[in-house]
ModelCIF file with pLDDT and N, C-alpha, C, O atoms, coordinates in Angstrom:
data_MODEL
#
_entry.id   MODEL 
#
_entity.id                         1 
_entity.type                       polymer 
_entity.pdbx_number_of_molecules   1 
#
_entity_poly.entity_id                      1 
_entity_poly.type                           'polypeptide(L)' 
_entity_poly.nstd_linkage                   no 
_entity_poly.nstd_monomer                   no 
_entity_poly.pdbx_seq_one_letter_code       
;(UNK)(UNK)(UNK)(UNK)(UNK)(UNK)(UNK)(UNK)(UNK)(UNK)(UNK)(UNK)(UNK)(UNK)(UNK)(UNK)
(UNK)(UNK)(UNK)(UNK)(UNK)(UNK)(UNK)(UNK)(UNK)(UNK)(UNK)(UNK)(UNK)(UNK)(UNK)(UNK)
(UNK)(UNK)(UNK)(UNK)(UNK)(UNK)(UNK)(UNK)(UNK)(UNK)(UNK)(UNK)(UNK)
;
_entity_poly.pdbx_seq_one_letter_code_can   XXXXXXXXXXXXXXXXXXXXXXXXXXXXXXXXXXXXXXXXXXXXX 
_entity_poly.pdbx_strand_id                 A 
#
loop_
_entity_poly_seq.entity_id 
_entity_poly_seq.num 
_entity_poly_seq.mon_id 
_entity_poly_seq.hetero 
1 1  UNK n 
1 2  UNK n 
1 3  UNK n 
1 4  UNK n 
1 5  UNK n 
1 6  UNK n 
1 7  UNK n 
1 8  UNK n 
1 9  UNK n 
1 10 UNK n 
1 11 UNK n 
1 12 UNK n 
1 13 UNK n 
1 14 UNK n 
1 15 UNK n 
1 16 UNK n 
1 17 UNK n 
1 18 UNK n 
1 19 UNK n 
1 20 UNK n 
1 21 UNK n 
1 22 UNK n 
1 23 UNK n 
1 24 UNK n 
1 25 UNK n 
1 26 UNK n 
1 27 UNK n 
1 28 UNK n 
1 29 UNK n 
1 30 UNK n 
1 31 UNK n 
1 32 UNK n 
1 33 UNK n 
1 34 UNK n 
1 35 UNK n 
1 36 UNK n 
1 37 UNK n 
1 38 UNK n 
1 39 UNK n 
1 40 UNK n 
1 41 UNK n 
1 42 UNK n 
1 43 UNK n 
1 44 UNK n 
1 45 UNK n 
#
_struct_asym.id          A 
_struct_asym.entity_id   1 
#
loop_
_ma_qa_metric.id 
_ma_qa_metric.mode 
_ma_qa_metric.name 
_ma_qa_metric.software_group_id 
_ma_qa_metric.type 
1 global pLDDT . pLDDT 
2 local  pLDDT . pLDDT 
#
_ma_qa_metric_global.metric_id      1 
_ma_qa_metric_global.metric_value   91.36 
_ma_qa_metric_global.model_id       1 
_ma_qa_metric_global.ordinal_id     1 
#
loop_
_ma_qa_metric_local.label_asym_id 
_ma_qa_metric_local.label_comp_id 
_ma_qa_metric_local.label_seq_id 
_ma_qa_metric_local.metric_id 
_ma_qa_metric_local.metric_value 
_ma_qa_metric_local.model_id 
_ma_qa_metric_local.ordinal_id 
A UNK 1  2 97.00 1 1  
A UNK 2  2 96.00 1 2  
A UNK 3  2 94.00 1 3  
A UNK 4  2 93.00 1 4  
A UNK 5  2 91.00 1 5  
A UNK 6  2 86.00 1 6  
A UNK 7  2 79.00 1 7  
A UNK 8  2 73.00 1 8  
A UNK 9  2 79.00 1 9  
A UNK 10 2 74.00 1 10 
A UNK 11 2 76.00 1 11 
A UNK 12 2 80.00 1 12 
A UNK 13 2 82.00 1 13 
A UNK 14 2 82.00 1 14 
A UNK 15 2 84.00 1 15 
A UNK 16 2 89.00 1 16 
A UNK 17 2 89.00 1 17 
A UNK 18 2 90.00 1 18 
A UNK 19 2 92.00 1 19 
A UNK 20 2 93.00 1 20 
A UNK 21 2 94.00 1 21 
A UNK 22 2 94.00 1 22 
A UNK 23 2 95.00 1 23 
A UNK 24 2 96.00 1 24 
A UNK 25 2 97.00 1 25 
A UNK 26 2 96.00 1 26 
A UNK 27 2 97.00 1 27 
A UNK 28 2 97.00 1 28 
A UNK 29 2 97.00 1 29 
A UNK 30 2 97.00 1 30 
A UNK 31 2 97.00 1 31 
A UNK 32 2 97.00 1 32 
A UNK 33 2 97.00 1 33 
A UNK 34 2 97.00 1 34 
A UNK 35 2 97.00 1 35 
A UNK 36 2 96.00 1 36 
A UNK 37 2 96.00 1 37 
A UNK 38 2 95.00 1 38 
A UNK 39 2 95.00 1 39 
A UNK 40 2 94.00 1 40 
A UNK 41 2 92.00 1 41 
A UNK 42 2 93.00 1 42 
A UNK 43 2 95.00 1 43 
A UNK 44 2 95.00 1 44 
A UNK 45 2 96.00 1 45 
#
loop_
_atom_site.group_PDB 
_atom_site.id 
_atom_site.type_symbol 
_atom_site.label_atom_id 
_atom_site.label_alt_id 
_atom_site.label_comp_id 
_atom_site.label_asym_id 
_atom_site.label_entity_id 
_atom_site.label_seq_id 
_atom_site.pdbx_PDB_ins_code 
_atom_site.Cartn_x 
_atom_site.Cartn_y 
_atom_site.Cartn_z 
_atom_site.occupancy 
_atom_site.B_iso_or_equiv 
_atom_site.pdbx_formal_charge 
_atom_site.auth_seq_id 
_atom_site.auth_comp_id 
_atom_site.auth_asym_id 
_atom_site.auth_atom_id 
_atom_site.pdbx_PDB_model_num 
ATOM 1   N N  . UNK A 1 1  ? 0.826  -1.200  0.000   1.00 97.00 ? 1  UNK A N  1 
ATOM 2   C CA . UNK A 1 1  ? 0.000  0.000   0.000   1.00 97.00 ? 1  UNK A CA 1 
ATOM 3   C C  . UNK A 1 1  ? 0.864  1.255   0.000   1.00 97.00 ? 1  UNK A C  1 
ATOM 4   O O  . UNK A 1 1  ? 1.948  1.308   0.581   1.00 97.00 ? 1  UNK A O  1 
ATOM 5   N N  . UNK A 1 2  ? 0.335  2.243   -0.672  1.00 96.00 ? 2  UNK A N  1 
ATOM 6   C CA . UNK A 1 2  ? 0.907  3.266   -1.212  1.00 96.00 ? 2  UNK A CA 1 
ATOM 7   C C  . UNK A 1 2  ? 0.080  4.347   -1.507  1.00 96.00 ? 2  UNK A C  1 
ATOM 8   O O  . UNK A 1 2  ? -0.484 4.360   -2.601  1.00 96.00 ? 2  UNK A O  1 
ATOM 9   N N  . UNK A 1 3  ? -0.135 5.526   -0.480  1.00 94.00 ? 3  UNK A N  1 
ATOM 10  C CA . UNK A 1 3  ? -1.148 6.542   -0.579  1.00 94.00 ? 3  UNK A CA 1 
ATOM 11  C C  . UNK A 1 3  ? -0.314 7.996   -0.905  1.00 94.00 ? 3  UNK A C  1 
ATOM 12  O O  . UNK A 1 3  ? 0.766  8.425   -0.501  1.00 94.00 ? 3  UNK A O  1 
ATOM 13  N N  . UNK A 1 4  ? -1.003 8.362   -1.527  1.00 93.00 ? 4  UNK A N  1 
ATOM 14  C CA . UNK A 1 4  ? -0.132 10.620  -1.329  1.00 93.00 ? 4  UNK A CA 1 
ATOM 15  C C  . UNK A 1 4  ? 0.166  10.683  -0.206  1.00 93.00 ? 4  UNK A C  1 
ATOM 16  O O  . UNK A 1 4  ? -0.534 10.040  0.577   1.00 93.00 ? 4  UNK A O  1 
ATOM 17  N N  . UNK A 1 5  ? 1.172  11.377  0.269   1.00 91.00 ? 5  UNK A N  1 
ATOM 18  C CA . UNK A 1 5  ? 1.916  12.376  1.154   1.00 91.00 ? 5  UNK A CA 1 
ATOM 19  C C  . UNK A 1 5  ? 0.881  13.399  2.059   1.00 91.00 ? 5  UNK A C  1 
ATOM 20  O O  . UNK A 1 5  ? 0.087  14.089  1.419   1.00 91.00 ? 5  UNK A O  1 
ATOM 21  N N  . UNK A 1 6  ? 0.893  13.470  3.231   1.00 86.00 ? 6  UNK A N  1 
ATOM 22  C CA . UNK A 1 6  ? 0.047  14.575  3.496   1.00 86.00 ? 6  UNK A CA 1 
ATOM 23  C C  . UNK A 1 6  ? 0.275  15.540  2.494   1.00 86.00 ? 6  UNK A C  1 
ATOM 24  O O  . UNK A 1 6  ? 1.334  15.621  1.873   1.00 86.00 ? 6  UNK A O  1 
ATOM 25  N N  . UNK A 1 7  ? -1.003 16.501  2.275   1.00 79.00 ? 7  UNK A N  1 
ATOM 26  C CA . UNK A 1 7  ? -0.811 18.091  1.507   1.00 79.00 ? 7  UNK A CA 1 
ATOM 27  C C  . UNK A 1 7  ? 0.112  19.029  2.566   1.00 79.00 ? 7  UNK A C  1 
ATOM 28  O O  . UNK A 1 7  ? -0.085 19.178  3.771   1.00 79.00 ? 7  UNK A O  1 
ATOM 29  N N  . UNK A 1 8  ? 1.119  19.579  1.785   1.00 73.00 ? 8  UNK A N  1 
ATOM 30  C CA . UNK A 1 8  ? 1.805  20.769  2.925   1.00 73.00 ? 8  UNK A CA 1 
ATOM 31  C C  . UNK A 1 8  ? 1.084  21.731  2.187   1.00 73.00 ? 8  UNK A C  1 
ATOM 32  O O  . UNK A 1 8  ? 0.663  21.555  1.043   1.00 73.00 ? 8  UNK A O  1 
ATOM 33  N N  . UNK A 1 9  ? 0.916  23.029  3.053   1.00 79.00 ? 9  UNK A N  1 
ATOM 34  C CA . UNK A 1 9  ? 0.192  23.593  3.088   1.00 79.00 ? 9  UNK A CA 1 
ATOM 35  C C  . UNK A 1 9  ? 1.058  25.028  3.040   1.00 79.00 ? 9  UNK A C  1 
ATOM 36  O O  . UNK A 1 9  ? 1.092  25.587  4.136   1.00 79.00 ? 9  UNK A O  1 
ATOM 37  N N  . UNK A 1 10 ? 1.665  25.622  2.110   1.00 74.00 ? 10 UNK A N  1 
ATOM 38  C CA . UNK A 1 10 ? 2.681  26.942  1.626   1.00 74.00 ? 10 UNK A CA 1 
ATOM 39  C C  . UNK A 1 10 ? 1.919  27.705  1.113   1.00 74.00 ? 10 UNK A C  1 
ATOM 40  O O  . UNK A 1 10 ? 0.725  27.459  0.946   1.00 74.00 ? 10 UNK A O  1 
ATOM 41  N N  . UNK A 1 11 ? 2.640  29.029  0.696   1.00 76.00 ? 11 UNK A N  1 
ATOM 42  C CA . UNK A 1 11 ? 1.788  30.399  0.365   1.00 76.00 ? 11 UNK A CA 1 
ATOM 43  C C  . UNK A 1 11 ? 1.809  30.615  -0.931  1.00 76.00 ? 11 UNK A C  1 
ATOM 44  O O  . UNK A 1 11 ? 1.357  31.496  -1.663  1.00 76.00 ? 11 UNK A O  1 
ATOM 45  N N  . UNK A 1 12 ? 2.600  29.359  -1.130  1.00 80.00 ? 12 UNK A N  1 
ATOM 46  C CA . UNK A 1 12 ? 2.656  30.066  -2.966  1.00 80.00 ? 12 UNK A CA 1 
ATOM 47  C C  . UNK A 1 12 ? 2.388  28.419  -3.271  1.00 80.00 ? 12 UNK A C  1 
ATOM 48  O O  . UNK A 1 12 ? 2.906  27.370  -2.885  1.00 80.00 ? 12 UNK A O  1 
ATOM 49  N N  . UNK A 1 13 ? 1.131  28.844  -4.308  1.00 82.00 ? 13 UNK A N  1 
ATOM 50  C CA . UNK A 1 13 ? 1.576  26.797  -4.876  1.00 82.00 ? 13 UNK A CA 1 
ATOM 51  C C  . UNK A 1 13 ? 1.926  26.387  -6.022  1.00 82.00 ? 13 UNK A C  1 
ATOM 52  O O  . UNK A 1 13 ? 1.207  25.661  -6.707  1.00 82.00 ? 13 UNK A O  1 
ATOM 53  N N  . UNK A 1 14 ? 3.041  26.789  -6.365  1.00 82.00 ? 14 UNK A N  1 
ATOM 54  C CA . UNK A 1 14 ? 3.987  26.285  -6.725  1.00 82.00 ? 14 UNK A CA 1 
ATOM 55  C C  . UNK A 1 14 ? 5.329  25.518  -6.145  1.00 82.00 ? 14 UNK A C  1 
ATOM 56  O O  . UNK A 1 14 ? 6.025  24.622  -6.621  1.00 82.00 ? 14 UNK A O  1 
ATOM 57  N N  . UNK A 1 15 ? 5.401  26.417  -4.645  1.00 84.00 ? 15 UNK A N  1 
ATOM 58  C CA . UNK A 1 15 ? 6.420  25.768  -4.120  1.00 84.00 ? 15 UNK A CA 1 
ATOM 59  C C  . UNK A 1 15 ? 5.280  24.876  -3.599  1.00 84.00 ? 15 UNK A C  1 
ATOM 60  O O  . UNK A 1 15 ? 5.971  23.859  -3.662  1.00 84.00 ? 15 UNK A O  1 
ATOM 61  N N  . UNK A 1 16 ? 4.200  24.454  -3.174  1.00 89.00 ? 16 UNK A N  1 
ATOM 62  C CA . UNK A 1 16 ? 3.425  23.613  -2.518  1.00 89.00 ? 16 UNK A CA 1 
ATOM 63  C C  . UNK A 1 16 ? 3.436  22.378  -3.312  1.00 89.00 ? 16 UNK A C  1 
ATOM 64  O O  . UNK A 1 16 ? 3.765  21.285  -2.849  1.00 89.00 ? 16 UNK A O  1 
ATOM 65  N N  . UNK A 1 17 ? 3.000  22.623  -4.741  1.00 89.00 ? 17 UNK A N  1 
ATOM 66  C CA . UNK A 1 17 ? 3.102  21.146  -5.673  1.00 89.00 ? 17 UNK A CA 1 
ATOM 67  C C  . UNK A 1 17 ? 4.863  20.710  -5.563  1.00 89.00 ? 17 UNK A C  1 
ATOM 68  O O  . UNK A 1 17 ? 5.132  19.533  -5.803  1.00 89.00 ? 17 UNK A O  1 
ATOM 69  N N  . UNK A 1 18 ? 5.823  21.504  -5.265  1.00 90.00 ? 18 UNK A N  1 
ATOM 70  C CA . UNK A 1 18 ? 7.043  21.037  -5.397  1.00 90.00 ? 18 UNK A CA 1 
ATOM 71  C C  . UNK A 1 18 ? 7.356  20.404  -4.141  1.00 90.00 ? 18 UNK A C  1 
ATOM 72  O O  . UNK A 1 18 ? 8.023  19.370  -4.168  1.00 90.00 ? 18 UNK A O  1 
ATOM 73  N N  . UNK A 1 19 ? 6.833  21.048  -2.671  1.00 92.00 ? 19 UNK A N  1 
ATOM 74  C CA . UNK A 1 19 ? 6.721  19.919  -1.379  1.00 92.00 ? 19 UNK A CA 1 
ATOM 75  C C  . UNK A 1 19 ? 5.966  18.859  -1.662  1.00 92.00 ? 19 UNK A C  1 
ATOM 76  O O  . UNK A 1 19 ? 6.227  17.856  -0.997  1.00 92.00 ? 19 UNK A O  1 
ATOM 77  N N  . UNK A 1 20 ? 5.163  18.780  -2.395  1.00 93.00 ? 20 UNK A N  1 
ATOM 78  C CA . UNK A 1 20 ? 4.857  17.440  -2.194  1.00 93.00 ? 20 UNK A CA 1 
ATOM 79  C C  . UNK A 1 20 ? 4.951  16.353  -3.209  1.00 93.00 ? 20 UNK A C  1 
ATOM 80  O O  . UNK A 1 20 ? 4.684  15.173  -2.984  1.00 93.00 ? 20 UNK A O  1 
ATOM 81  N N  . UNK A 1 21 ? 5.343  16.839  -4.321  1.00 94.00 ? 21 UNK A N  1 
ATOM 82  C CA . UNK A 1 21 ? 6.792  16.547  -5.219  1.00 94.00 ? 21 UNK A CA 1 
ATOM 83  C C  . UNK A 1 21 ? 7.809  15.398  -4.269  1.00 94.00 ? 21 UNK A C  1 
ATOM 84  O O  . UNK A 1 21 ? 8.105  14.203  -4.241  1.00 94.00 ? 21 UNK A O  1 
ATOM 85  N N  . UNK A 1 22 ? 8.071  16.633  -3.583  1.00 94.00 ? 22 UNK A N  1 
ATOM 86  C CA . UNK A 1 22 ? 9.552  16.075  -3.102  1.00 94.00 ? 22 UNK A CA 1 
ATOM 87  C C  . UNK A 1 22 ? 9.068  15.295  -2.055  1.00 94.00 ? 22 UNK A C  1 
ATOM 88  O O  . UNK A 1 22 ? 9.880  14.464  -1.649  1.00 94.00 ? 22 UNK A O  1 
ATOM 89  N N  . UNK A 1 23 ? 7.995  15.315  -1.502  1.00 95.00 ? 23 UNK A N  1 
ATOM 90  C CA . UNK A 1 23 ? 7.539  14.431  -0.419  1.00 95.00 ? 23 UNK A CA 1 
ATOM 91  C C  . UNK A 1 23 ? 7.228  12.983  -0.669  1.00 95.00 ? 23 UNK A C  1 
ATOM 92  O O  . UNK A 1 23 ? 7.074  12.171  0.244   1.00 95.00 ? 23 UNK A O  1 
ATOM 93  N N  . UNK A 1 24 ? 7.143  12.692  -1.967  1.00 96.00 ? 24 UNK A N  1 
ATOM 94  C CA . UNK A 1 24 ? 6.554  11.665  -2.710  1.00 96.00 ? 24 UNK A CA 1 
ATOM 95  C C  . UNK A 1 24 ? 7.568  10.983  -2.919  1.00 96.00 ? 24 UNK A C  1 
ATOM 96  O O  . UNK A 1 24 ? 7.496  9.756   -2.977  1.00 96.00 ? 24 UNK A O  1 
ATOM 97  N N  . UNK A 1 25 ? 9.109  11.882  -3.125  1.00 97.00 ? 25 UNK A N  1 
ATOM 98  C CA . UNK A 1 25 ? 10.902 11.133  -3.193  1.00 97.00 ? 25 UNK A CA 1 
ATOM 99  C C  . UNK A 1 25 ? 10.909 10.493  -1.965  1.00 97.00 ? 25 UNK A C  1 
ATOM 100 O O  . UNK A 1 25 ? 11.125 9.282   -1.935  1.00 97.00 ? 25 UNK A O  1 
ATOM 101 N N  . UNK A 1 26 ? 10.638 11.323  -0.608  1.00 96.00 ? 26 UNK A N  1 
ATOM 102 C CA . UNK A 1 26 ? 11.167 10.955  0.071   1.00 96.00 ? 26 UNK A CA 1 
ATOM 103 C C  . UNK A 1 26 ? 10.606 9.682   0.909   1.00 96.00 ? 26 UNK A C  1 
ATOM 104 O O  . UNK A 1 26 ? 11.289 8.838   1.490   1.00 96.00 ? 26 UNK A O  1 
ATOM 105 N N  . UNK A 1 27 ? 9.073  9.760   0.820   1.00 97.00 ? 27 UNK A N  1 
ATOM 106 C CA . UNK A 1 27 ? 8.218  8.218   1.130   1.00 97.00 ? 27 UNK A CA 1 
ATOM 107 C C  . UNK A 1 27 ? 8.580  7.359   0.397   1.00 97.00 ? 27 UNK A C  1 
ATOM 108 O O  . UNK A 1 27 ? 8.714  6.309   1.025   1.00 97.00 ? 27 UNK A O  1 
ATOM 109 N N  . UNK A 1 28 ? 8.881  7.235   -0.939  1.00 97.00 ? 28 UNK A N  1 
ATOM 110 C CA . UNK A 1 28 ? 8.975  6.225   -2.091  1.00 97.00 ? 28 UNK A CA 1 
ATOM 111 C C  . UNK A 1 28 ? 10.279 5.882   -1.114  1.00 97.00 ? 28 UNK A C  1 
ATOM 112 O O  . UNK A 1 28 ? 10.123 4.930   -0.349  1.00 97.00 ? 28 UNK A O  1 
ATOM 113 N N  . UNK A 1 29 ? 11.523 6.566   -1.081  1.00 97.00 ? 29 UNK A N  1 
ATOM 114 C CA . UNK A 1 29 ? 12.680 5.545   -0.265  1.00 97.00 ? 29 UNK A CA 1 
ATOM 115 C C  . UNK A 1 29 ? 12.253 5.220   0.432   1.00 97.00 ? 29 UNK A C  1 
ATOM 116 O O  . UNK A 1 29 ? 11.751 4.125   0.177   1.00 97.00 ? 29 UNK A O  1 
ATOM 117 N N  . UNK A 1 30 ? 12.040 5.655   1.678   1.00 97.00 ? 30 UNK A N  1 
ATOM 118 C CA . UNK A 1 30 ? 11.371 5.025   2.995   1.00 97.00 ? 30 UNK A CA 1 
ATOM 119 C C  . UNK A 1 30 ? 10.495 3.606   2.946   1.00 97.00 ? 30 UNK A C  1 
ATOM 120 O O  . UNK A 1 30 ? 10.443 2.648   3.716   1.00 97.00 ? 30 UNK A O  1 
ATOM 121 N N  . UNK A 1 31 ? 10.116 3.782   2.225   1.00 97.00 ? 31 UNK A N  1 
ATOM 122 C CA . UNK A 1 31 ? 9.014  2.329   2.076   1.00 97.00 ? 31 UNK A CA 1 
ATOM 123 C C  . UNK A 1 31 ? 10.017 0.906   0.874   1.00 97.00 ? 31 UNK A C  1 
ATOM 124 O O  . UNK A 1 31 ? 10.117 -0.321  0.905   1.00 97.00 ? 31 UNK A O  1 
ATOM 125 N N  . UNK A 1 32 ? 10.534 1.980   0.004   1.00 97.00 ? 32 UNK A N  1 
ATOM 126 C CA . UNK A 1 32 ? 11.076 0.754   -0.940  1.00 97.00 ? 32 UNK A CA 1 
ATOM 127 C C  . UNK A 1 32 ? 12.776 0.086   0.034   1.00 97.00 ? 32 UNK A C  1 
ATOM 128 O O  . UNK A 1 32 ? 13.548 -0.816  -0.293  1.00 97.00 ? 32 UNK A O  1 
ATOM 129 N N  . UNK A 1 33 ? 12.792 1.017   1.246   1.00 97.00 ? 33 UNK A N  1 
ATOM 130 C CA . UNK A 1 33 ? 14.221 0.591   1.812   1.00 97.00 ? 33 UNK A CA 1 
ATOM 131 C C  . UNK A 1 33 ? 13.309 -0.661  2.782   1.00 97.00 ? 33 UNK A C  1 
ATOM 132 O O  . UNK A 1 33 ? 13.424 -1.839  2.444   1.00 97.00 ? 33 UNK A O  1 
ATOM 133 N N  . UNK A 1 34 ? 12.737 -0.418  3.557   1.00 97.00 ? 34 UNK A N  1 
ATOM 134 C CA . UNK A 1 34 ? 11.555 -1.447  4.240   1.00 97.00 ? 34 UNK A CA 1 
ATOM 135 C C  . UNK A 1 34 ? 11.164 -2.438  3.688   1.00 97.00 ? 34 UNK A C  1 
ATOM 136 O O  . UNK A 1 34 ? 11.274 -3.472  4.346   1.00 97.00 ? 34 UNK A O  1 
ATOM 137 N N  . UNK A 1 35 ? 10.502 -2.559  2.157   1.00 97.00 ? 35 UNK A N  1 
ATOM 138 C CA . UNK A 1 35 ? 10.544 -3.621  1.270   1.00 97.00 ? 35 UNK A CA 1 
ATOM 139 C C  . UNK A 1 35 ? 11.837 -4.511  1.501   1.00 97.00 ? 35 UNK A C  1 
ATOM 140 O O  . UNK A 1 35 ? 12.270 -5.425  2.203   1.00 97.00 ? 35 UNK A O  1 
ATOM 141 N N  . UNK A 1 36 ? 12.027 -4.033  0.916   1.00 96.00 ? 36 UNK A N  1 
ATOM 142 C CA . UNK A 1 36 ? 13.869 -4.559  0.351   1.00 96.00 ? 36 UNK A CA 1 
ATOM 143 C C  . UNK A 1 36 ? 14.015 -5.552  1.259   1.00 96.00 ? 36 UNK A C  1 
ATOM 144 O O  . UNK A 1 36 ? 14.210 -6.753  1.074   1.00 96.00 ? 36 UNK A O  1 
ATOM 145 N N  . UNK A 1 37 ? 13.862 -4.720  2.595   1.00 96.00 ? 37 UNK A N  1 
ATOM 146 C CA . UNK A 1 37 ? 14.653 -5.750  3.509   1.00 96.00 ? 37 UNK A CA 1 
ATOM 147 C C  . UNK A 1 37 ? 13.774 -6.614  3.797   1.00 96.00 ? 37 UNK A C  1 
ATOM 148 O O  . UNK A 1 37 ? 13.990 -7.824  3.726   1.00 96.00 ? 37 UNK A O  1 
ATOM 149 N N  . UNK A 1 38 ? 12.581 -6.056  4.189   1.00 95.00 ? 38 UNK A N  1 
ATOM 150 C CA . UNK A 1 38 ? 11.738 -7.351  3.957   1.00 95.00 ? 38 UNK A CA 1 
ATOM 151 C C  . UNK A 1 38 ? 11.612 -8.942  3.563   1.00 95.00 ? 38 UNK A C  1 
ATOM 152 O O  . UNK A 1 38 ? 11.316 -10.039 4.037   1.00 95.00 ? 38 UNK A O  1 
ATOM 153 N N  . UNK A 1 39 ? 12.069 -8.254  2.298   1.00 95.00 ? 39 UNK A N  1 
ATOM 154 C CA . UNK A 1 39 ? 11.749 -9.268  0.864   1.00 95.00 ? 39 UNK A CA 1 
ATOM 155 C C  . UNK A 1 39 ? 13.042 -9.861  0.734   1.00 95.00 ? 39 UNK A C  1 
ATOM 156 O O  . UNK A 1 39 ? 13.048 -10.731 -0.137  1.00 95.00 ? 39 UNK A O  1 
ATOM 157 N N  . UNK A 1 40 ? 14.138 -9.686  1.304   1.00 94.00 ? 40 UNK A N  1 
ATOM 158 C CA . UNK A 1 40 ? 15.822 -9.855  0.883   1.00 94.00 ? 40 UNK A CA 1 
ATOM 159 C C  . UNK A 1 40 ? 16.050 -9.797  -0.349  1.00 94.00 ? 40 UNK A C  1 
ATOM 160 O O  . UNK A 1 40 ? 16.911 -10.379 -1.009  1.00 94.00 ? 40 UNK A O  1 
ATOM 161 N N  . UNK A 1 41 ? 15.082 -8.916  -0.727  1.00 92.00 ? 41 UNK A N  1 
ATOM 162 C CA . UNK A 1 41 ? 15.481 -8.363  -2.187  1.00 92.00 ? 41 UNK A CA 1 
ATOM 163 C C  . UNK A 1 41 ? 16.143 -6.934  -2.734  1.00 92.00 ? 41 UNK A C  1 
ATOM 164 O O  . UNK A 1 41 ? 15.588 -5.875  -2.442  1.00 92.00 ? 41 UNK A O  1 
ATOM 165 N N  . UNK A 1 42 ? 17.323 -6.951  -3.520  1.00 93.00 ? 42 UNK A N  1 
ATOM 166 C CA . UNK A 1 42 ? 17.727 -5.770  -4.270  1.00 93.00 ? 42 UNK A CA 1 
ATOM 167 C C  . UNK A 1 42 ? 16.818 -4.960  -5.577  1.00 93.00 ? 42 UNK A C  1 
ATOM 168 O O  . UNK A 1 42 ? 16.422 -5.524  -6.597  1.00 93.00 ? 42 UNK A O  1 
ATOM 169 N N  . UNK A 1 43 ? 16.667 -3.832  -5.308  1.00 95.00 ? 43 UNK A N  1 
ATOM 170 C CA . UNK A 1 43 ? 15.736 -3.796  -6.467  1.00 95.00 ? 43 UNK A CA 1 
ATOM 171 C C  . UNK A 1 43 ? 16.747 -2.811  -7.028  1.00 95.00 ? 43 UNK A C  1 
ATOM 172 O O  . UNK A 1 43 ? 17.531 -1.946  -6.638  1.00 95.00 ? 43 UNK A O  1 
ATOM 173 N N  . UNK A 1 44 ? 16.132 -3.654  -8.650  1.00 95.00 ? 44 UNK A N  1 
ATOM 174 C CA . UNK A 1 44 ? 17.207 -2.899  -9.985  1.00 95.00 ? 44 UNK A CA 1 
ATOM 175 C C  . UNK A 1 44 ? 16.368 -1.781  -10.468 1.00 95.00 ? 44 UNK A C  1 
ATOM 176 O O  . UNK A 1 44 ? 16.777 -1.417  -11.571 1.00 95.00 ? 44 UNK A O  1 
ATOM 177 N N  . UNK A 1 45 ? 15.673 -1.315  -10.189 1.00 96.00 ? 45 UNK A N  1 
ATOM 178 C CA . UNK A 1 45 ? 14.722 -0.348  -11.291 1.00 96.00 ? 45 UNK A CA 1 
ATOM 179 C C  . UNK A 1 45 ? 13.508 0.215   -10.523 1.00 96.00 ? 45 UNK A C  1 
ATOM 180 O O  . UNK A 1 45 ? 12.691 0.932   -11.100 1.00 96.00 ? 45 UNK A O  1 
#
């Protein structure tokens, strides 16, 4: 399972779509490093 990022909530949204942009980098590691180990799998791609 794999949901959006909370919304951050900035004054300009542009930088707002770019927090949560970047929020979306930083869950995707978090969860695919957890997999991994999980699974004792390396992922290529």
């Amino acid at each position: 399972k794999l949901n959006e990022p909370r919304l951050v909530n900035l004054p300009s949204e542009s930088l707002q779509i770019a927090a949560m942009k970047l929020s979306r980098w930083q869950q995707l590691a978090q969860n695919l490093r957890k997999i991994s180990s999980n699974l004792g799998k390396s992922i290529d791609l």
